[in-house]
Protein backbone atom coordinates (compact mmCIF):
# COMPACT_ATOMS: atom_id res chain seq x y z
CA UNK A 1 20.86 21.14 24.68
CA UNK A 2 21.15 17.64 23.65
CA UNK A 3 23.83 16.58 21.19
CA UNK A 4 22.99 14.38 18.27
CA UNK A 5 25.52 11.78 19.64
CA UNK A 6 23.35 11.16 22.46
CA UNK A 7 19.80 11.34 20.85
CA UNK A 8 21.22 8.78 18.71
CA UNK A 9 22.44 6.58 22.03
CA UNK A 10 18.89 6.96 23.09
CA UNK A 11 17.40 6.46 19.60
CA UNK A 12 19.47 2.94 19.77
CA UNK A 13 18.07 2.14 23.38
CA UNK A 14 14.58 2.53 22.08
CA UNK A 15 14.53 -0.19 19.55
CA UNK A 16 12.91 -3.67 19.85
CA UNK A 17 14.62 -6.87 19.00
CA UNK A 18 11.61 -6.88 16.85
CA UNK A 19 9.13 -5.19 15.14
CA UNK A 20 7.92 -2.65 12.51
CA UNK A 21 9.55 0.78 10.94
CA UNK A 22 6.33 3.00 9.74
CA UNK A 23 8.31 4.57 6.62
CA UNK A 24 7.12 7.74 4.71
CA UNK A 25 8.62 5.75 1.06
CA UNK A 26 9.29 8.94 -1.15
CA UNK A 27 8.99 9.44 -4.67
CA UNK A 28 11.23 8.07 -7.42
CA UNK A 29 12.74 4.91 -5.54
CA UNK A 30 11.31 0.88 -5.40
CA UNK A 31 10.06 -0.29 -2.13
CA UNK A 32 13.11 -2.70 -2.11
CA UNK A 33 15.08 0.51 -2.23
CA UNK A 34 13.48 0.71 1.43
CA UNK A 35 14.24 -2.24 2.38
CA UNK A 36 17.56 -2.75 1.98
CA UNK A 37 17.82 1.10 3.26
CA UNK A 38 16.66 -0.23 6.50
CA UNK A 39 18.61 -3.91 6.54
CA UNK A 40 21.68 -1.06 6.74
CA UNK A 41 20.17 0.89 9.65
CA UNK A 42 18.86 -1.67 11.91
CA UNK A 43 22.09 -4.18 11.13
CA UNK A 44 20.25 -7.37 10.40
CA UNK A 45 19.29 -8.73 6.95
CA UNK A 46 15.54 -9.99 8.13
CA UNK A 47 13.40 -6.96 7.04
CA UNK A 48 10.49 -7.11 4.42
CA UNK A 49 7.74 -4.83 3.85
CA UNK A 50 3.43 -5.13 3.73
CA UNK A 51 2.43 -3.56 0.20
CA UNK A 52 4.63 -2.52 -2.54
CA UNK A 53 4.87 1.03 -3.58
CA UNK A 54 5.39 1.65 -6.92
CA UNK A 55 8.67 4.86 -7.74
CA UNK A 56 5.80 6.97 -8.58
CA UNK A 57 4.03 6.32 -5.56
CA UNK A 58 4.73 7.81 -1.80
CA UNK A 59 3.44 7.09 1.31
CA UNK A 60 3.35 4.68 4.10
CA UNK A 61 5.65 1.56 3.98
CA UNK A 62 5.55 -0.73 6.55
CA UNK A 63 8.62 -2.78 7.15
CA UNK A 64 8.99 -5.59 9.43
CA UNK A 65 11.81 -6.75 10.80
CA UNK A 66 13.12 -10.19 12.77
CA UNK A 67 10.44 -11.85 14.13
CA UNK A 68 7.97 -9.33 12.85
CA UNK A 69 8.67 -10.21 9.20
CA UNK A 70 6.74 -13.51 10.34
CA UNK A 71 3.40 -11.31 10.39
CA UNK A 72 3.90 -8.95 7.20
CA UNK A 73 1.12 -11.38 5.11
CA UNK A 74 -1.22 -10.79 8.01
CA UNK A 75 -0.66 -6.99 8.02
CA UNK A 76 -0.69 -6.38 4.12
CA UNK A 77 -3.98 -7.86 4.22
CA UNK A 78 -5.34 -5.04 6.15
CA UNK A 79 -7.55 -2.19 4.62
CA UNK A 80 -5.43 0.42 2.41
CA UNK A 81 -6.18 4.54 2.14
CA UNK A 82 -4.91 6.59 -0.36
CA UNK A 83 -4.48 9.73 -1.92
CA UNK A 84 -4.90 10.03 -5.68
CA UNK A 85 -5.01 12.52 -8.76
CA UNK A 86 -6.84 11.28 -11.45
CA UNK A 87 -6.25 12.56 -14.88
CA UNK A 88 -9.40 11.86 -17.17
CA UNK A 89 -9.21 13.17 -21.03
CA UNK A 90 -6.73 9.84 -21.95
CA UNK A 91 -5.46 6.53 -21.18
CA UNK A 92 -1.99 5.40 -20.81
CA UNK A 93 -0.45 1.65 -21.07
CA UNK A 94 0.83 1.50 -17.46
CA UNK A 95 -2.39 3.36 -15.74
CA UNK A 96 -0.35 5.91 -14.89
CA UNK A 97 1.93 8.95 -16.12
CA UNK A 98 5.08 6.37 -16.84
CA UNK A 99 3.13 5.35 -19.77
CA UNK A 100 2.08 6.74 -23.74
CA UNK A 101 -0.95 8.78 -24.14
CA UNK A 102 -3.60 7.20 -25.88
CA UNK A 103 -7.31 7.74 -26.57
CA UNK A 104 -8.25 3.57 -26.35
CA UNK A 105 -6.70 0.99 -23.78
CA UNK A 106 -3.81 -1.03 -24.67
CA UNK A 107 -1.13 -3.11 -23.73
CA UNK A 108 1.38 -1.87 -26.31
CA UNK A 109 0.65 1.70 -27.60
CA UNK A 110 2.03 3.83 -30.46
CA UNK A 111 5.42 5.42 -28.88
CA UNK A 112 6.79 8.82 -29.01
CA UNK A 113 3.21 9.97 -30.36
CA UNK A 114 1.64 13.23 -29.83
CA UNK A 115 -1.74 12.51 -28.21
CA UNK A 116 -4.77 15.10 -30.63
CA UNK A 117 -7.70 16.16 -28.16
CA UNK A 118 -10.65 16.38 -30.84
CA UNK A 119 -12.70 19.09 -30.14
CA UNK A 120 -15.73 16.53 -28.87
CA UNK A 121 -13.54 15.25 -26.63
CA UNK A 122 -12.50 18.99 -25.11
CA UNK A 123 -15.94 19.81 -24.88
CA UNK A 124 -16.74 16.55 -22.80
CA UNK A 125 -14.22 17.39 -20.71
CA UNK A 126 -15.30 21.38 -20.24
CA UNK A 127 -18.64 19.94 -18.92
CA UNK A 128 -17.12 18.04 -16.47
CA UNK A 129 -15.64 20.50 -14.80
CA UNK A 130 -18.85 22.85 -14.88
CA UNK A 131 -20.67 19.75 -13.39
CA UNK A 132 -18.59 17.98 -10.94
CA UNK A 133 -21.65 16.07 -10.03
CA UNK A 134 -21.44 14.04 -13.22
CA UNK A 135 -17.96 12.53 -12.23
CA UNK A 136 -19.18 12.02 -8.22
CA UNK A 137 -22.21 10.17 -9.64
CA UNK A 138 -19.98 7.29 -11.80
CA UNK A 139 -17.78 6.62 -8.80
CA UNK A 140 -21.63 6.63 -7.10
CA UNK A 141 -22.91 4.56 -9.51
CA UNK A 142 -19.87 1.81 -9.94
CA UNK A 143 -16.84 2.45 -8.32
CA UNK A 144 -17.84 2.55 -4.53
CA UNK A 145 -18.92 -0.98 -2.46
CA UNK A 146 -18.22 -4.45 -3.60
CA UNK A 147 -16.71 -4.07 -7.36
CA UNK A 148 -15.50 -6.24 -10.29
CA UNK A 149 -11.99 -4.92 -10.77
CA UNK A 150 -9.38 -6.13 -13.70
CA UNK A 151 -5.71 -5.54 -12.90
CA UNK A 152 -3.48 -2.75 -14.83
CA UNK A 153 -1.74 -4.59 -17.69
CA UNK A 154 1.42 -3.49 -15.64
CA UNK A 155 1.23 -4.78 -12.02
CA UNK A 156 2.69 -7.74 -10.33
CA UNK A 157 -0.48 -9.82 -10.87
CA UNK A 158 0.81 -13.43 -11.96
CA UNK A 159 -0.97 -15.11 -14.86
CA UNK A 160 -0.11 -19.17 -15.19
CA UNK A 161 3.18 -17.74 -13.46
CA UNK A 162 4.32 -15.10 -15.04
CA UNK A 163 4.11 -11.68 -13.85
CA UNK A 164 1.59 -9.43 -15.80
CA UNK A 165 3.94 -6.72 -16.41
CA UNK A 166 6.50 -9.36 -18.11
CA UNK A 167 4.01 -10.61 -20.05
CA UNK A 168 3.32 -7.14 -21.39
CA UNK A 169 6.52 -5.91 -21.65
CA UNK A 170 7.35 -9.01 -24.00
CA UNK A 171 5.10 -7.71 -26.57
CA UNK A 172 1.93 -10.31 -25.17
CA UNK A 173 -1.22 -9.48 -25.25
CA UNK A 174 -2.45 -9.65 -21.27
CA UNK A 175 -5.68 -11.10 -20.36
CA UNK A 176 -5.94 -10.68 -16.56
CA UNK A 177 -8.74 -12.00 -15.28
CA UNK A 178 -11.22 -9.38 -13.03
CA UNK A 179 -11.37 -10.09 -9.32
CA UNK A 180 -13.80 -8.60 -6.53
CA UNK A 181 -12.52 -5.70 -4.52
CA UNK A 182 -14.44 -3.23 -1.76
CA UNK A 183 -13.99 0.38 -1.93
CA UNK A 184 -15.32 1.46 1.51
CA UNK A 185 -14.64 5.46 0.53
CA UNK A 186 -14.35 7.11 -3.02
CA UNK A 187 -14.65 11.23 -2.26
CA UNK A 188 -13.73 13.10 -4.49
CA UNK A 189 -11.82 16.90 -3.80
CA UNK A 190 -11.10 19.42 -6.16
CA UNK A 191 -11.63 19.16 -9.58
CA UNK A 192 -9.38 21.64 -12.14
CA UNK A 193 -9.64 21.92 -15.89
CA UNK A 194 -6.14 21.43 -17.16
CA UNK A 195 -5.84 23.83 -20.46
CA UNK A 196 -2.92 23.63 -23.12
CA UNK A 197 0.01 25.38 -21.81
CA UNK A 198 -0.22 24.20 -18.17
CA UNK A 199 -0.94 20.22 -19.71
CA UNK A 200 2.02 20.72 -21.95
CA UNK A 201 4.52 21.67 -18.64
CA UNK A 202 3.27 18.65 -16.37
CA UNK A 203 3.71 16.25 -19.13
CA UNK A 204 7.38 17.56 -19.80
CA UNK A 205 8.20 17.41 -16.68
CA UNK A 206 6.49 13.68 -15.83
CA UNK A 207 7.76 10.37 -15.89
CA UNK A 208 7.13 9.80 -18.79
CA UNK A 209 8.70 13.51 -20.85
CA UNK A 210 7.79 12.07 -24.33
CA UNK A 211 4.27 12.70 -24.10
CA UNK A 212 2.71 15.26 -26.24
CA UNK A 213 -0.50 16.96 -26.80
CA UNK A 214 -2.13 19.26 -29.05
CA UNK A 215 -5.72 20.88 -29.06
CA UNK A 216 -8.01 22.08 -31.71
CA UNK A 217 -9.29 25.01 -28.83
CA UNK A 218 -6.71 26.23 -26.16
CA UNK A 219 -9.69 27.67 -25.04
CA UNK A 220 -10.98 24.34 -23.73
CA UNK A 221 -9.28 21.79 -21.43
CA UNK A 222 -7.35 18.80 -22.38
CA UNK A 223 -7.88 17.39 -19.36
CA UNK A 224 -9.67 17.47 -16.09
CA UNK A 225 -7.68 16.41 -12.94
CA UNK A 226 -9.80 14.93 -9.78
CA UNK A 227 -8.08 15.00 -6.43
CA UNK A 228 -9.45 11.87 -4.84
CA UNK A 229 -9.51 10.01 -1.48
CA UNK A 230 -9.82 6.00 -1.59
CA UNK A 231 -10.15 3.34 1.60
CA UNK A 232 -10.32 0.22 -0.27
CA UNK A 233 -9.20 -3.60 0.61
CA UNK A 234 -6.05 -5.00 0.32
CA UNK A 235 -5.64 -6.54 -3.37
CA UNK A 236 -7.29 -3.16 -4.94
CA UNK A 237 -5.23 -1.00 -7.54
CA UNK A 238 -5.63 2.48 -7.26
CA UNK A 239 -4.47 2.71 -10.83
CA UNK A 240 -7.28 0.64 -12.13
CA UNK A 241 -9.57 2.94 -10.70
CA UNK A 242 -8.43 5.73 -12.51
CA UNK A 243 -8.63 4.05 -15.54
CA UNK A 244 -11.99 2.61 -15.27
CA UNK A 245 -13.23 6.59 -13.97
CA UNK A 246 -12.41 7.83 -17.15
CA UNK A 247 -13.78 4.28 -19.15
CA UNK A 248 -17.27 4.75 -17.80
CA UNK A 249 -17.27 8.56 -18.14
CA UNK A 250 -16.35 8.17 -22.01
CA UNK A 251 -13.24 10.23 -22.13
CA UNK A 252 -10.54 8.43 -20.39
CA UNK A 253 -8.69 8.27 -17.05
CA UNK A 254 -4.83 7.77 -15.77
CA UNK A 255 -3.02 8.42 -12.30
CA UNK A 256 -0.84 11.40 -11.89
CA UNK A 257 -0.96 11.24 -8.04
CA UNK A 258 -0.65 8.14 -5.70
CA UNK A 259 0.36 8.61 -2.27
CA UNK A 260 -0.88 6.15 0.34
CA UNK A 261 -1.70 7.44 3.83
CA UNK A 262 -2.92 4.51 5.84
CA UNK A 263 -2.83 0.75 6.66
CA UNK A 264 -5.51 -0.80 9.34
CA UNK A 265 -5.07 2.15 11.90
CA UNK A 266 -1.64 2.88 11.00
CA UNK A 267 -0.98 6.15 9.49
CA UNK A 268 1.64 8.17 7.19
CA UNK A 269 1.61 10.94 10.11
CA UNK A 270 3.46 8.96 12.54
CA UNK A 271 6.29 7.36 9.73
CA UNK A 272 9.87 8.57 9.15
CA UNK A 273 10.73 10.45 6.98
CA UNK A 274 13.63 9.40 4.85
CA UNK A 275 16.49 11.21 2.82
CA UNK A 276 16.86 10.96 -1.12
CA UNK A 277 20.62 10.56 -2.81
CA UNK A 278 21.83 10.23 -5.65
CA UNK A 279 23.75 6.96 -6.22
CA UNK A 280 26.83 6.65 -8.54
CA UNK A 281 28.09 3.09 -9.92
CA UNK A 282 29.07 1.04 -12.75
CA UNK A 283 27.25 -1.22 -14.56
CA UNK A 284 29.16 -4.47 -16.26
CA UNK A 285 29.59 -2.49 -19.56
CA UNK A 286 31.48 0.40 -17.99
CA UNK A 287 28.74 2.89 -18.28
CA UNK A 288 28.39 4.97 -15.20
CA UNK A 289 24.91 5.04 -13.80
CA UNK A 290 23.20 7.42 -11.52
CA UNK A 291 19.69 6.63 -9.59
CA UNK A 292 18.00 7.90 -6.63
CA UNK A 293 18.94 6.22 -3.07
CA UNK A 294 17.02 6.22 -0.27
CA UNK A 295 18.57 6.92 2.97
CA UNK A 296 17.05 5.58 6.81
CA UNK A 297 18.92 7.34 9.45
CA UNK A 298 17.16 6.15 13.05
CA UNK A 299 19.78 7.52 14.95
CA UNK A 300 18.61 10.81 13.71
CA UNK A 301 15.04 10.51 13.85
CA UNK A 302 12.63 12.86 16.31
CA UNK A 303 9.74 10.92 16.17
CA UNK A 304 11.24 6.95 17.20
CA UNK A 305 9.11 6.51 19.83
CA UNK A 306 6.05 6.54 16.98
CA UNK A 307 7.45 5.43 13.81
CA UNK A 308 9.12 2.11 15.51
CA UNK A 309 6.61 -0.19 17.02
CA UNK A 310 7.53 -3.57 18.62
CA UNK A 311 5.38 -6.48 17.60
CA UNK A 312 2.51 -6.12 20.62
CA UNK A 313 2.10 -2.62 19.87
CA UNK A 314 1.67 -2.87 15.86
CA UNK A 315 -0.77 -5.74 16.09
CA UNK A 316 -2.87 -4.53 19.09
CA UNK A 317 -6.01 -2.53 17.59
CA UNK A 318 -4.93 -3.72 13.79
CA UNK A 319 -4.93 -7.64 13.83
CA UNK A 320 -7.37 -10.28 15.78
CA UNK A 321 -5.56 -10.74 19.47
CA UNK A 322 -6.23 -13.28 21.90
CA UNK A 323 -4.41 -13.37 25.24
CA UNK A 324 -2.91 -16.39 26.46
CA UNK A 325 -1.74 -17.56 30.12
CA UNK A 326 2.14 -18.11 30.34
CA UNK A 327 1.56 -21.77 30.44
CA UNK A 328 -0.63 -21.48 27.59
CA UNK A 329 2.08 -19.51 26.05
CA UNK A 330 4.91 -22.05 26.93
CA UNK A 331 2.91 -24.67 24.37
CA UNK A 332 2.36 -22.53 21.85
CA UNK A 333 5.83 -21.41 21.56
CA UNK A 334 6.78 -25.69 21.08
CA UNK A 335 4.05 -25.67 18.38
CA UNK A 336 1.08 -27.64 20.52
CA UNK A 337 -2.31 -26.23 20.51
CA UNK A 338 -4.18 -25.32 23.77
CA UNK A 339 -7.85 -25.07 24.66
CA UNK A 340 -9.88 -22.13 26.80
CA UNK A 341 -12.88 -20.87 27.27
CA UNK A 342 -14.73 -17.19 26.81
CA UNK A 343 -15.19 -17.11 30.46
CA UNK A 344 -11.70 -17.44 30.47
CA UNK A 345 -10.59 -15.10 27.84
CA UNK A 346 -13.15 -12.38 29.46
CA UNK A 347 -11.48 -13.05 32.79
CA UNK A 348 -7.75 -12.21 31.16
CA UNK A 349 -9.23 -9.05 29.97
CA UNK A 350 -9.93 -9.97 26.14
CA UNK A 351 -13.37 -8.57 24.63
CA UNK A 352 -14.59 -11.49 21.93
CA UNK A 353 -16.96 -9.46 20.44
CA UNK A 354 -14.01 -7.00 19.17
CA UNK A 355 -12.21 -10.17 18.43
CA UNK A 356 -14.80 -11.77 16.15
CA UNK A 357 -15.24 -8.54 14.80
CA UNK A 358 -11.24 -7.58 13.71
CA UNK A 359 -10.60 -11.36 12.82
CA UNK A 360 -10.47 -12.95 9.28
CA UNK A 361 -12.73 -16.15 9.53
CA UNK A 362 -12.62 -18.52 7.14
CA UNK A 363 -14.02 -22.18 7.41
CA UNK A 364 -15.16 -21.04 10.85
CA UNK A 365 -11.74 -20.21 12.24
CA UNK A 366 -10.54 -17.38 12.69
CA UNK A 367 -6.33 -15.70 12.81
CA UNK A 368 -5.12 -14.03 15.44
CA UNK A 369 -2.10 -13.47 16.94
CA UNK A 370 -1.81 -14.43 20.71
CA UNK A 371 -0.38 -12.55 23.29
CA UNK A 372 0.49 -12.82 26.95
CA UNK A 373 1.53 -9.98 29.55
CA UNK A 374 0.80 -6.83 29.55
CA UNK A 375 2.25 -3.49 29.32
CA UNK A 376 5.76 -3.07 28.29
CA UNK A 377 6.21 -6.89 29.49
CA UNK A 378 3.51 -7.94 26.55
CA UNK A 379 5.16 -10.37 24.26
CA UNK A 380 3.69 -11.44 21.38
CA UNK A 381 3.58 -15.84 21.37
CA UNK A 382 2.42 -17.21 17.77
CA UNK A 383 -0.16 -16.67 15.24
CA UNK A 384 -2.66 -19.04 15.72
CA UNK A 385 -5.85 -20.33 14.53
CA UNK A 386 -9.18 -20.42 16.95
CA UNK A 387 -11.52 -22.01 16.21
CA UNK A 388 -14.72 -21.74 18.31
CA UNK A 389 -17.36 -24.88 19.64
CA UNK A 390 -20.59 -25.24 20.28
CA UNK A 391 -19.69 -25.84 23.92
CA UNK A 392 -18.03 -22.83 24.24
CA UNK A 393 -14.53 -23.65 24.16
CA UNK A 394 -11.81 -22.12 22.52
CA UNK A 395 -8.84 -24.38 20.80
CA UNK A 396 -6.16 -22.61 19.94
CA UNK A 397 -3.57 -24.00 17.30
CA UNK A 398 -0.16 -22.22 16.31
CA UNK A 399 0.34 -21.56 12.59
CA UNK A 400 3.44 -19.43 13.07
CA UNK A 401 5.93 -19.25 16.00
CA UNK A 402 6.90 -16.45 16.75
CA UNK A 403 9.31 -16.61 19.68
CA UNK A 404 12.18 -19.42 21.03
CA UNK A 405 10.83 -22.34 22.83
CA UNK A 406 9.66 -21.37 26.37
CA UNK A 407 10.21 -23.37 29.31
């Protein structure tokens, strides 16, 4: 039997210089809860994450840390899934159940209100749930492909430099402006009627415990919640979504459920799972305060060998690669740019086709992130621009460094 001494020993052994943490981010703590959970664990204060997670969201995190904070930008701009609950019979403030009930969107709602489902309204809602087809058809109709999507009055958008949510929070009205998003896959799961009772316990027991409703019929639903499954691009908010489900059905729509289970081809299955405490302290008036903590134990962990990735192996298969010769790498690494050819690249084993295809081009250059070795001796040089010409050469410029100069 091995003792948890040594499966920590080995745990330790098993870590790059550099690299990425896949964390499984729990409920009820920030993403920079994370963060500084993991500065602790892997002793260095260079870590940052790709995507914040909101407390009421869960899901995968991915933190970088050393030199593989340099390619978090890169990585958050990847394609996103998710897994969602949708709540349609009302809207709240903040998209989601932190916020007030209300029947109309707005910024700053009536608080400590007890929300009145009209009888139209429960009746609306009762033939949703008979007809599930009716809700599949909106996201049909609007929410799936290339779509014009406007911001939740409370996200980390920034308006003329201000964050939206500071803006709203001052008692502003918030005029965000829309932007274009793809959602590559809207399905929708089950769909339950949610009658009195049961609506009355989930909103007690919700972020947000002030909420109230009442029903003319307890007969009828209050609301309907849709299980959901989303693969969107980076930028999208899941919360808007829900929100804009329940505008265009008539009735209204907020997030109970966010839980995120992919980024590029990295996936929730293979992150660590992390422990939740409760942390004691005083504030400057005296007051003791208790929050949730999040705790990252490596040494502990079962699965190291999947949730810790060094920087070759997170960016092979989810960023553009390009392999490089050691000499090429030598003048990348002092910032210089260097010039190949396909033949060249096809010779070293590097498939352009898959290239073009994973790369972000933009002016007709394309990022990537260039590599040289292979196997366990693959080291990852520089991000770099490449920009393709007519002759069929390759130059190769270094936006980011990402390793000491190499002689």
């Amino acid at each position: 039997m091995t003792s948890s001494s040594s499966i920590g020993q080995q745990n330790e052994s098993l870590l790059p210089e550099s690299g990425f943490l896949l964390i499984d981010k729990p409920l009820g703590v920030t993403s920079f809860d994370v963060v500084a959970a993991c500065r602790g664990a892997l002793h260095t204060k260079h870590v940052g994450h790709a995507g914040t997670l909101d407390p009421l969201a869960s899901g995968l995190l991915l933190v970088g840390y050393n030199q593989g904070t340099k390619l978090l930008n890169l990585l958050t701009g990847k394609n996103k899934q998710y897994r969602t609950t949708i709540r349609l019979g009302a809207y709240t403030h903040t998209d989601d159940s932190e916020g007030f009930l209300a029947h109309h969107i707005s910024a700053h709602p009536e608080i400590d209100t007890t929300l009145n489902q009209p009888l139209a309204l429960q009746r609306t809602l009762a033939d949703l749930s008979a007809h599930p087809e009716l809700i599949r058809s909106a996201i049909s109709g609007h929410l799936t492909g290339v779509i014009s999507q406007v911001p939740s009055f409370f996200s980390a958008v920034k308006i003329n430099g201000q964050r939206a949510y500071d803006i709203a929070r001052g008692g502003h009205d918030v005029d965000i402006p829309a932007r274009e998003v793809t959602i590559s896959q809207f399905e929708v799961g089950e769909i339950r009627p949610v009658y009195l009772a049961e609506a009355q316990g989930s909103l007690a027991s919700s972020a947000n415990s002030r909420n109230r409703v009442t029903a003319e019929k307890s007969e009828l639903p209050v609301f309907v919640d849709v299980d959901a499954t989303v693969t969107c691009s980076a930028g999208t908010y899941i919360r808007s979504l829900g929100r804009d489900l329940g505008r265009i059905l008539g009735v209204g729509g907020y997030l109970t459920r966010l839980r995120r289970t992919r980024v590029g081809n990295l996936s929730v299955v293979d992150a660590l799972q992390c422990e939740l405490t409760d942390k004691t302290f005083r504030n400057r008036e005296s007051e003791t305060i208790t929050r949730k903590a999040v705790r990252v134990d490596l040494k502990r962990a079962d699965n190291l060998e999947k949730c810790v990735m060094s920087v070759p192996q997170a960016v092979n298969g989810t960023l553009a690669c390009i392999p490089v010769t050691a000499h090429q790498a030598s003048d990348l690494s002092f910032g210089r740019f260097v010039s190949t050819s396909v033949a060249t690249l096809l010779k070293l084993g590097m498939k352009f086709e898959s290239l073009r295809a994973s790369g972000e081009v933009e002016h007709g250059r394309m990022t990537a992130v260039a590599l040289t070795g292979t196997g366990e001796q693959q080291q990852a040089i520089a991000v770099v621009s490449v920009e393709l010409k007519r002759s069929g050469e390759l130059i190769i410029k270094p936006t980011t460094v990402l390793v000491p100069q190499m002689r």
